[in-house]
C-alpha atoms as a PDB file:
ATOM      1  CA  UNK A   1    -136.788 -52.029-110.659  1.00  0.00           C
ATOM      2  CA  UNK A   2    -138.138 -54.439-112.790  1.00  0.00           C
ATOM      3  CA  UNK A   3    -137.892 -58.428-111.980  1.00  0.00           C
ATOM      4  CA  UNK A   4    -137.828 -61.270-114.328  1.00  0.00           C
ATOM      5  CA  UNK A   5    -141.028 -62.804-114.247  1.00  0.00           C
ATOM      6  CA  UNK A   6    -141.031 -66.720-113.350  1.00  0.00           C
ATOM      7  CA  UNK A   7    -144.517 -67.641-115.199  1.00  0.00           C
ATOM      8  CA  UNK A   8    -144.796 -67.190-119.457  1.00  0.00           C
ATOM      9  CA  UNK A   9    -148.112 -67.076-118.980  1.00  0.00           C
ATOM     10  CA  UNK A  10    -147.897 -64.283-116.637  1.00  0.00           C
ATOM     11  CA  UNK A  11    -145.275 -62.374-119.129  1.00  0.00           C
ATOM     12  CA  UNK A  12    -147.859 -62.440-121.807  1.00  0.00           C
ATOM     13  CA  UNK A  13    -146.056 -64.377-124.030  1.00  0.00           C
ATOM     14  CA  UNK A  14    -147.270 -66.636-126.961  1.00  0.00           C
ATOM     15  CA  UNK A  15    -145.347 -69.423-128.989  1.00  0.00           C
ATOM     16  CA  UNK A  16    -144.854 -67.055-131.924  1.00  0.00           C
ATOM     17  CA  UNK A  17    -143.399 -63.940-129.985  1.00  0.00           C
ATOM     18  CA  UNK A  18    -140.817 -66.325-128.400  1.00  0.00           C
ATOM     19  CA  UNK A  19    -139.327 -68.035-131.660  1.00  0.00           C
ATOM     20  CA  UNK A  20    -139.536 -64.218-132.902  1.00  0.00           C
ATOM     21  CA  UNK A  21    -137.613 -63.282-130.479  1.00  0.00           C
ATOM     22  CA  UNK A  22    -135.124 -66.676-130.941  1.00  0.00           C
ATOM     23  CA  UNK A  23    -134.809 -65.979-134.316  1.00  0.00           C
ATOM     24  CA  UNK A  24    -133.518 -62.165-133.828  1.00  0.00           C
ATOM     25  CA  UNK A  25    -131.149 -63.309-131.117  1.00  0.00           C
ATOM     26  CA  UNK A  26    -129.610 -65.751-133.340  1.00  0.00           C
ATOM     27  CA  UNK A  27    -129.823 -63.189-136.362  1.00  0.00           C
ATOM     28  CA  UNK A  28    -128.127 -61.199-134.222  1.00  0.00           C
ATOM     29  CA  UNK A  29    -125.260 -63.346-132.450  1.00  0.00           C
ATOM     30  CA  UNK A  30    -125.117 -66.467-133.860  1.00  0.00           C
ATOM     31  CA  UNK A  31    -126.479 -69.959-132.925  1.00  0.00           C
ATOM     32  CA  UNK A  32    -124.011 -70.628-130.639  1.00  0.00           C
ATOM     33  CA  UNK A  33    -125.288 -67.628-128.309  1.00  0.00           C
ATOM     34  CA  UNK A  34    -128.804 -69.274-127.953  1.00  0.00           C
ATOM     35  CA  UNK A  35    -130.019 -70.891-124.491  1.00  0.00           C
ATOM     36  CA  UNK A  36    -132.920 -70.845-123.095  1.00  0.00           C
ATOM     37  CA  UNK A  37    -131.609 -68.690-120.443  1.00  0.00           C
ATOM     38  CA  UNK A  38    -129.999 -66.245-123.057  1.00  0.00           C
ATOM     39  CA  UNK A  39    -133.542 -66.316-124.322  1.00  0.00           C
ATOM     40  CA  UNK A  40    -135.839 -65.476-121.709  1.00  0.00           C
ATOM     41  CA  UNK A  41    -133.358 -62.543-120.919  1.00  0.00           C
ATOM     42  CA  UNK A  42    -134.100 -61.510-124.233  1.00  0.00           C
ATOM     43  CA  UNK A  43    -138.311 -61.702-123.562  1.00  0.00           C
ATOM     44  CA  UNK A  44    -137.779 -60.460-120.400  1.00  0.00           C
ATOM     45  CA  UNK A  45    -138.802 -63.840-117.961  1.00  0.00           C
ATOM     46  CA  UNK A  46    -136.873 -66.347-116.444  1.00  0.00           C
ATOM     47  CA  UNK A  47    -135.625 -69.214-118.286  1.00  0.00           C
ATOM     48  CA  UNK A  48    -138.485 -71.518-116.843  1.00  0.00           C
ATOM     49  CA  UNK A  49    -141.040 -69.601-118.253  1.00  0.00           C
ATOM     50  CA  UNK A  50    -139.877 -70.446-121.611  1.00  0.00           C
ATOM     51  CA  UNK A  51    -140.812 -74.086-121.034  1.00  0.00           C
ATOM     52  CA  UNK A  52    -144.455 -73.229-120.514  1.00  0.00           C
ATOM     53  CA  UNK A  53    -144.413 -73.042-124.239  1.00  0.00           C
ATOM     54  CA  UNK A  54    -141.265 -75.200-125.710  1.00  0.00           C
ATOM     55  CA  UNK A  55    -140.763 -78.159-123.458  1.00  0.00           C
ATOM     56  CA  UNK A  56    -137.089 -78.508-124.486  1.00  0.00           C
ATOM     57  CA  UNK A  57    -134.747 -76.485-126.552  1.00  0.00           C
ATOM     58  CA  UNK A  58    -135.037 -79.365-129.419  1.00  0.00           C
ATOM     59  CA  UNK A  59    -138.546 -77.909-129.914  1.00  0.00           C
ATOM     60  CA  UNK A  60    -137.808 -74.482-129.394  1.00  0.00           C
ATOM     61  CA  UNK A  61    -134.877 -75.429-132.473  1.00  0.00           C
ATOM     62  CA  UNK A  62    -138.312 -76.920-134.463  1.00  0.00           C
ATOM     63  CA  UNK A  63    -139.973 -74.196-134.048  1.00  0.00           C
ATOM     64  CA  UNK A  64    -137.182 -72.099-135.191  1.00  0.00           C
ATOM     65  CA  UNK A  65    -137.146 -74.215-138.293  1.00  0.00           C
ATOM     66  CA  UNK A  66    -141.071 -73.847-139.032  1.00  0.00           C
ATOM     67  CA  UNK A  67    -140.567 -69.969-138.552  1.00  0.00           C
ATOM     68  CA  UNK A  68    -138.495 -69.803-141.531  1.00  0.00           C
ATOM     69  CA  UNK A  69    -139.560 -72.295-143.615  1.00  0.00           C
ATOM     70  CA  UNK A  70    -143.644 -71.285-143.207  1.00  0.00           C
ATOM     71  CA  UNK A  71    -142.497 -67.891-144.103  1.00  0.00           C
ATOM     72  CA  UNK A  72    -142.864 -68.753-147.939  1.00  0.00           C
ATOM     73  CA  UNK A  73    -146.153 -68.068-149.399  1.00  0.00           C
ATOM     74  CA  UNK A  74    -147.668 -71.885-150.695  1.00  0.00           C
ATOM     75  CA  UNK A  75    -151.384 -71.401-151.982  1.00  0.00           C
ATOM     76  CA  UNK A  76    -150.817 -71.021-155.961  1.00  0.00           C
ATOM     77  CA  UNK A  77    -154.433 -69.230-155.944  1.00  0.00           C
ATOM     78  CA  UNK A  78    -154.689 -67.108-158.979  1.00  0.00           C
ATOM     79  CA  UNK A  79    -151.264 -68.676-160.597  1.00  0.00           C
ATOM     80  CA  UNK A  80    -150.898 -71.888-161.829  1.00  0.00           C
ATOM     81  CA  UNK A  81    -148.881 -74.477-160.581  1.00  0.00           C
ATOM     82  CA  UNK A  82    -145.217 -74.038-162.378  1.00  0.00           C
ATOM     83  CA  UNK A  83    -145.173 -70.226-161.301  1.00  0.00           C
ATOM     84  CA  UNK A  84    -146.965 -70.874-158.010  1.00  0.00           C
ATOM     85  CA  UNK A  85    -143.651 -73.260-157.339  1.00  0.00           C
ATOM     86  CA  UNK A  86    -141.072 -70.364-158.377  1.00  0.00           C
ATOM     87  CA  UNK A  87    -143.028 -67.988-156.099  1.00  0.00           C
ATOM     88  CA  UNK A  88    -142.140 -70.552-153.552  1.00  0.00           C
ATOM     89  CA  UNK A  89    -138.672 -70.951-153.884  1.00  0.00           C
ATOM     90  CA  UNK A  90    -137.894 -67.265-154.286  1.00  0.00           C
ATOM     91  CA  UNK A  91    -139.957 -66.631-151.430  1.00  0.00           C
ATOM     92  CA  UNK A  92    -137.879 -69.831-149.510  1.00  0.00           C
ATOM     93  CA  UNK A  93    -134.409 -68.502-150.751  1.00  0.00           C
ATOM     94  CA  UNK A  94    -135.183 -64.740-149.765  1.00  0.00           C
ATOM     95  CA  UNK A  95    -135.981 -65.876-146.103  1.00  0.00           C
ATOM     96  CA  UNK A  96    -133.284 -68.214-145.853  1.00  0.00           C
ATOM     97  CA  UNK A  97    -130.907 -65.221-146.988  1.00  0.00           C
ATOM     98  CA  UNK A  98    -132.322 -62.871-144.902  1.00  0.00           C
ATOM     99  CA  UNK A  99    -131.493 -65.428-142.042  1.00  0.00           C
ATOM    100  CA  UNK A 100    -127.746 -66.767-142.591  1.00  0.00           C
ATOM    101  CA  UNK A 101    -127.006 -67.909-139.156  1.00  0.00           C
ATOM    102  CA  UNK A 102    -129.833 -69.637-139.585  1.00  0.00           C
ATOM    103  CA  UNK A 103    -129.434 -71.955-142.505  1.00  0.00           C
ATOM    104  CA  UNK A 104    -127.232 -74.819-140.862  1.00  0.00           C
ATOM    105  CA  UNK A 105    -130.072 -75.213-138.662  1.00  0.00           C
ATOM    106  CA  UNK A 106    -132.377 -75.381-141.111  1.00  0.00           C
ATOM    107  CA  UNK A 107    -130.005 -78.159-142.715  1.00  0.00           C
ATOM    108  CA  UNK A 108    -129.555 -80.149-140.098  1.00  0.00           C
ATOM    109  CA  UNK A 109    -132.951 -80.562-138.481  1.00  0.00           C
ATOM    110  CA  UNK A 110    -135.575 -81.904-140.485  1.00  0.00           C
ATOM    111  CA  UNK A 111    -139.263 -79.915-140.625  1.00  0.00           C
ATOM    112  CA  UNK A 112    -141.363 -82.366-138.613  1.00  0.00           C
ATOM    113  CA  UNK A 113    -143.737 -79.733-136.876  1.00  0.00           C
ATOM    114  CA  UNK A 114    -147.253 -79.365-137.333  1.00  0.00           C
ATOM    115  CA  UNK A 115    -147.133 -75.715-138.974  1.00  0.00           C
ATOM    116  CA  UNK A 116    -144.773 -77.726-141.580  1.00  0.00           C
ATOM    117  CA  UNK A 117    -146.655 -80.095-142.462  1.00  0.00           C
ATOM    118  CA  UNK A 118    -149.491 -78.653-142.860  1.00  0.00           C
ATOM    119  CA  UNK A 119    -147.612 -76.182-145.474  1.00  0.00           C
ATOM    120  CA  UNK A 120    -146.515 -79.292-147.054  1.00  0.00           C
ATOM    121  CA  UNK A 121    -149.613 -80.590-147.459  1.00  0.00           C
ATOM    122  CA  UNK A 122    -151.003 -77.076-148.852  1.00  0.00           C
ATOM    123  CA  UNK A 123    -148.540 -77.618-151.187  1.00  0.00           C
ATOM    124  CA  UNK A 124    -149.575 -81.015-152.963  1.00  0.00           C
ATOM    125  CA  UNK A 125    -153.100 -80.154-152.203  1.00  0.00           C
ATOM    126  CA  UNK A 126    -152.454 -77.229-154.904  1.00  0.00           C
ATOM    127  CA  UNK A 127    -150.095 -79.859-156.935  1.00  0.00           C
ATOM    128  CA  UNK A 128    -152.749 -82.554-156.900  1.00  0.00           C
ATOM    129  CA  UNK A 129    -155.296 -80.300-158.503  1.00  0.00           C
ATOM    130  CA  UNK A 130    -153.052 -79.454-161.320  1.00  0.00           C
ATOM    131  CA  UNK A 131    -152.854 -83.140-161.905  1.00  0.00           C
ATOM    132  CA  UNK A 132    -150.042 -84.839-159.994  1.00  0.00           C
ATOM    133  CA  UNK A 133    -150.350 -87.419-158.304  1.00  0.00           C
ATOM    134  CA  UNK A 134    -149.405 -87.275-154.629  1.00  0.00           C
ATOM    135  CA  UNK A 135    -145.746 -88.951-154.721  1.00  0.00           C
ATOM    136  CA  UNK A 136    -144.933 -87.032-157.543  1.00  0.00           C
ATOM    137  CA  UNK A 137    -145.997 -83.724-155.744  1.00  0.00           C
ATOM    138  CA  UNK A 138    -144.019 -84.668-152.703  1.00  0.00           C
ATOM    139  CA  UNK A 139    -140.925 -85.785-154.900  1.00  0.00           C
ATOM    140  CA  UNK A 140    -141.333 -82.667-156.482  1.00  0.00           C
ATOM    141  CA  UNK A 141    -141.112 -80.597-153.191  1.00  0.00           C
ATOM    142  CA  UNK A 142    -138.347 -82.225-151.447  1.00  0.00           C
ATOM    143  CA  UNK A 143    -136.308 -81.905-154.641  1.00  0.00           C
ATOM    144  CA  UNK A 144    -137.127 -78.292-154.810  1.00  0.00           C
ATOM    145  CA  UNK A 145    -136.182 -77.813-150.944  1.00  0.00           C
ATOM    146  CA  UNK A 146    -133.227 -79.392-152.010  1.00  0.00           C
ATOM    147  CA  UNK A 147    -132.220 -77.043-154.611  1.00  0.00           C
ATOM    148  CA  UNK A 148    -132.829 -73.881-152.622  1.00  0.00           C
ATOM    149  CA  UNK A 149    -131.001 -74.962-149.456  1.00  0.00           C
ATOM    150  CA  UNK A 150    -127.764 -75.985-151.094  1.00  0.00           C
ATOM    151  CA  UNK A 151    -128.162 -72.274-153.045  1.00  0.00           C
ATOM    152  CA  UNK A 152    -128.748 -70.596-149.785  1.00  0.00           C
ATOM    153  CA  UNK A 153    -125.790 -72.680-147.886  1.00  0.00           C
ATOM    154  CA  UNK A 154    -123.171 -71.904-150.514  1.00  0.00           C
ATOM    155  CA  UNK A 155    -124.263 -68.197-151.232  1.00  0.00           C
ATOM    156  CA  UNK A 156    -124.157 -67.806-146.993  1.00  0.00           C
ATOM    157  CA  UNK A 157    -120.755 -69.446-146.890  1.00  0.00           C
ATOM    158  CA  UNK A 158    -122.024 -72.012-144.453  1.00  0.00           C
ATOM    159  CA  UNK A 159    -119.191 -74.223-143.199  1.00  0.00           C
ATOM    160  CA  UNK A 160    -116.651 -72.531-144.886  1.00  0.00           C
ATOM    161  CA  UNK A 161    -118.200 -73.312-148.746  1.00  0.00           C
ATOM    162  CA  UNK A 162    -117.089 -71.352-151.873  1.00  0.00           C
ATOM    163  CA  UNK A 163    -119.857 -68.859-153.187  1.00  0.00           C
ATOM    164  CA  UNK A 164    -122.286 -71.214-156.736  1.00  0.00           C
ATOM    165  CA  UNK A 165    -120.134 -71.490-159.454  1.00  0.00           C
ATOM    166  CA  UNK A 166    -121.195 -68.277-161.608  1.00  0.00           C
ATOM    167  CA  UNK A 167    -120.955 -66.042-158.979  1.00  0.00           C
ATOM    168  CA  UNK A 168    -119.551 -62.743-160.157  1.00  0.00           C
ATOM    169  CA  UNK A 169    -116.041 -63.652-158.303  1.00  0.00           C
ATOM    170  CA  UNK A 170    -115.550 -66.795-160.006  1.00  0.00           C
ATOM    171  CA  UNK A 171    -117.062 -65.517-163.509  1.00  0.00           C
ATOM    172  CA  UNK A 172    -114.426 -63.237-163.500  1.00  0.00           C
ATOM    173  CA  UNK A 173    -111.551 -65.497-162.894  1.00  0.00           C
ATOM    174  CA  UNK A 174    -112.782 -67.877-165.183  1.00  0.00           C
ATOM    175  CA  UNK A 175    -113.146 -64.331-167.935  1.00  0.00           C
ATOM    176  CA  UNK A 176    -109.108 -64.120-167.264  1.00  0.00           C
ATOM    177  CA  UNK A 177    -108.338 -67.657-168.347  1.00  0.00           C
ATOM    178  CA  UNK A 178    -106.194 -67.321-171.706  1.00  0.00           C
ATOM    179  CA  UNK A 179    -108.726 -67.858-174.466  1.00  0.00           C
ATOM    180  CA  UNK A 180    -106.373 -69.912-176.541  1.00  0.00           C
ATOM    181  CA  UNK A 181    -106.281 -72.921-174.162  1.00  0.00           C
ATOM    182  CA  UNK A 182    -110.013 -72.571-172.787  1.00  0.00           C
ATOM    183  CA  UNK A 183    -112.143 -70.674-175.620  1.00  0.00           C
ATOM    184  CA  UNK A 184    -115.166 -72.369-174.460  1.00  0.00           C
ATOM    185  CA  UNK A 185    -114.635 -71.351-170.444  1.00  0.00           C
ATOM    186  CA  UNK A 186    -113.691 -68.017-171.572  1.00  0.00           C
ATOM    187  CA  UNK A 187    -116.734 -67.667-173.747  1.00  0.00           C
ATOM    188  CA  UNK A 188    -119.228 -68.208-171.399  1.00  0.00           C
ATOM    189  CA  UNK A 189    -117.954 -66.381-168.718  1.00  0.00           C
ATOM    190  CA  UNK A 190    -117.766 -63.265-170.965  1.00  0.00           C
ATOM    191  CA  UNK A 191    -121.309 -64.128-171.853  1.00  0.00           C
ATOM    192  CA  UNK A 192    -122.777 -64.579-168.103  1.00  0.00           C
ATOM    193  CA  UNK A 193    -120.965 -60.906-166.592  1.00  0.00           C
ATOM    194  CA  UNK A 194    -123.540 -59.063-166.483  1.00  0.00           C
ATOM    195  CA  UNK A 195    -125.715 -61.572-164.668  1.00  0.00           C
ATOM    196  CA  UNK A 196    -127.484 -61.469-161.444  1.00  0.00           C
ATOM    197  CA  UNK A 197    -126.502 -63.276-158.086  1.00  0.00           C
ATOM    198  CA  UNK A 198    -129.262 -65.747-158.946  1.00  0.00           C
ATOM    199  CA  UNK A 199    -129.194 -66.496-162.342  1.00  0.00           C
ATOM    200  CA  UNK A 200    -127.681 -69.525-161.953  1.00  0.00           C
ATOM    201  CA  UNK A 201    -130.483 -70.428-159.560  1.00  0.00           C
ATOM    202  CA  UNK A 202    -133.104 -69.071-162.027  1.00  0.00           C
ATOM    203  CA  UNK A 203    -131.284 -71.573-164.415  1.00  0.00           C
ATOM    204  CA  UNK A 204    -131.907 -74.867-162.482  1.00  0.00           C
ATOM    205  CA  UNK A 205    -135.245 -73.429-161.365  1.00  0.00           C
ATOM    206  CA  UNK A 206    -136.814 -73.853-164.853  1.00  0.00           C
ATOM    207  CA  UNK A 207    -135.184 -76.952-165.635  1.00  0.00           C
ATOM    208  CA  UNK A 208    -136.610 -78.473-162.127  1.00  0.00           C
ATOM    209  CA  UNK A 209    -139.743 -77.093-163.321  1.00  0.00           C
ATOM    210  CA  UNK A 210    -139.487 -78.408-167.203  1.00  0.00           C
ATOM    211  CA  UNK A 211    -138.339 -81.948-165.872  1.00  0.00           C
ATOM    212  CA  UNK A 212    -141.687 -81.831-163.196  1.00  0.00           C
ATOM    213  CA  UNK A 213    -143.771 -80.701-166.295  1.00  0.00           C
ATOM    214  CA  UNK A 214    -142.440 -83.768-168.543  1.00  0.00           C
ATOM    215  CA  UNK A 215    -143.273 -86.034-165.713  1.00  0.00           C
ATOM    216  CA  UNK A 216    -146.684 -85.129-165.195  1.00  0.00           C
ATOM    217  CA  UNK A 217    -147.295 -85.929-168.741  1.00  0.00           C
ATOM    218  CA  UNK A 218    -145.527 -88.958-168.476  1.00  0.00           C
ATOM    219  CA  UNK A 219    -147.564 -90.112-165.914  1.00  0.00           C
END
């Protein structure tokens, strides 16, 4: 029979394995299921050998956060800037999606780990060399963080939210409107059917990425 074992270090655990492991648990169950007891069950050790590595379950949470967000991809090697910052945020929105129970975490708990800022600062290293200056860059980033957690919180329902405005439910309704008293609504509703789930995020994507543009060359 096997026995929980008392030491992480003895279980062969690293940091990595264990947020894995937090983040399928809570993919799987919700966030209200995760403990640090719930957790080591799920490793396989007792919960004190979870503190070897996370001294309380705030930093296991921060680490949680860092696992998703560090996901993304951030060095804009062999791209230039504007479409090494869309490979970013569809890289940032596909993880978040792929994590829904995750995303009110990610909302509530600001990224103040190492592995984040050291992504962050990957980030305006690549936006400094393409000629912004630092508090630009970092303006830049937060307002593009900001864009693609709001998407991801209202596409995963989070607190009870509608779906963005354009989604294919609301299109539709919008397509049934008598055209008499709303030609304009009815218009453009006809005109976006056919879209994709993220079009409309495509949409404010490029105009983040025109305004950013503008501003380096205002600077």
């Amino acid at each position: 029979m096997t026995t929980s074992r008392s030491r992480g270090q003895h279980a062969g655990l690293d940091r990595r394995g264990i947020l894995r492991a937090a983040v399928r648990l809570v993919d799987r169950e919700g966030l209200t299921a995760l403990s640090m007891r719930r957790l080591g069950a799920e490793v396989g050790v007792k919960a004190m050998a979870l503190y070897h590595h996370f001294p309380n379950k705030d930093a296991l949470l921060d680490g949680m956060v860092e696992e998703i967000a560090t996901a993304a991809p951030v060095g804009f090697e062999g791209t230039d800037w504007w479409d090494g910052l869309r490979g970013y945020a569809r890289a940032q929105l596909d993880a978040l999606a792929a994590h829904p129970n995750l995303i009110p975490l990610v909302l509530s708990r600001p990224a103040t780990t190492a592995g984040n800022h050291l992504m962050m600062e990957t980030l305006l290293r690549s936006l400094r060399t393409a000629g912004f200056q630092p508090l630009q860059a970092l303006d830049m980033v937060y307002t593009l963080n900001a864009l693609i957690l709001v998407h991801a919180a209202l596409g995963a329902g989070v607190g009870g939210a509608p779906p963005p405005h354009g989604e294919p439910g609301q299109t539709s309704r919008l397509a049934a409107l008598p055209a008499q008293t709303y030609p304009l609504l009815a218009e453009a509703a006809h005109a976006g059917a056919d879209r994709g789930p993220t079009a409309r995020f495509e949409f404010a994507l490029d105009a983040l990425l025109t305004g950013f543009a503008d501003a380096r060359g205002a600077s």
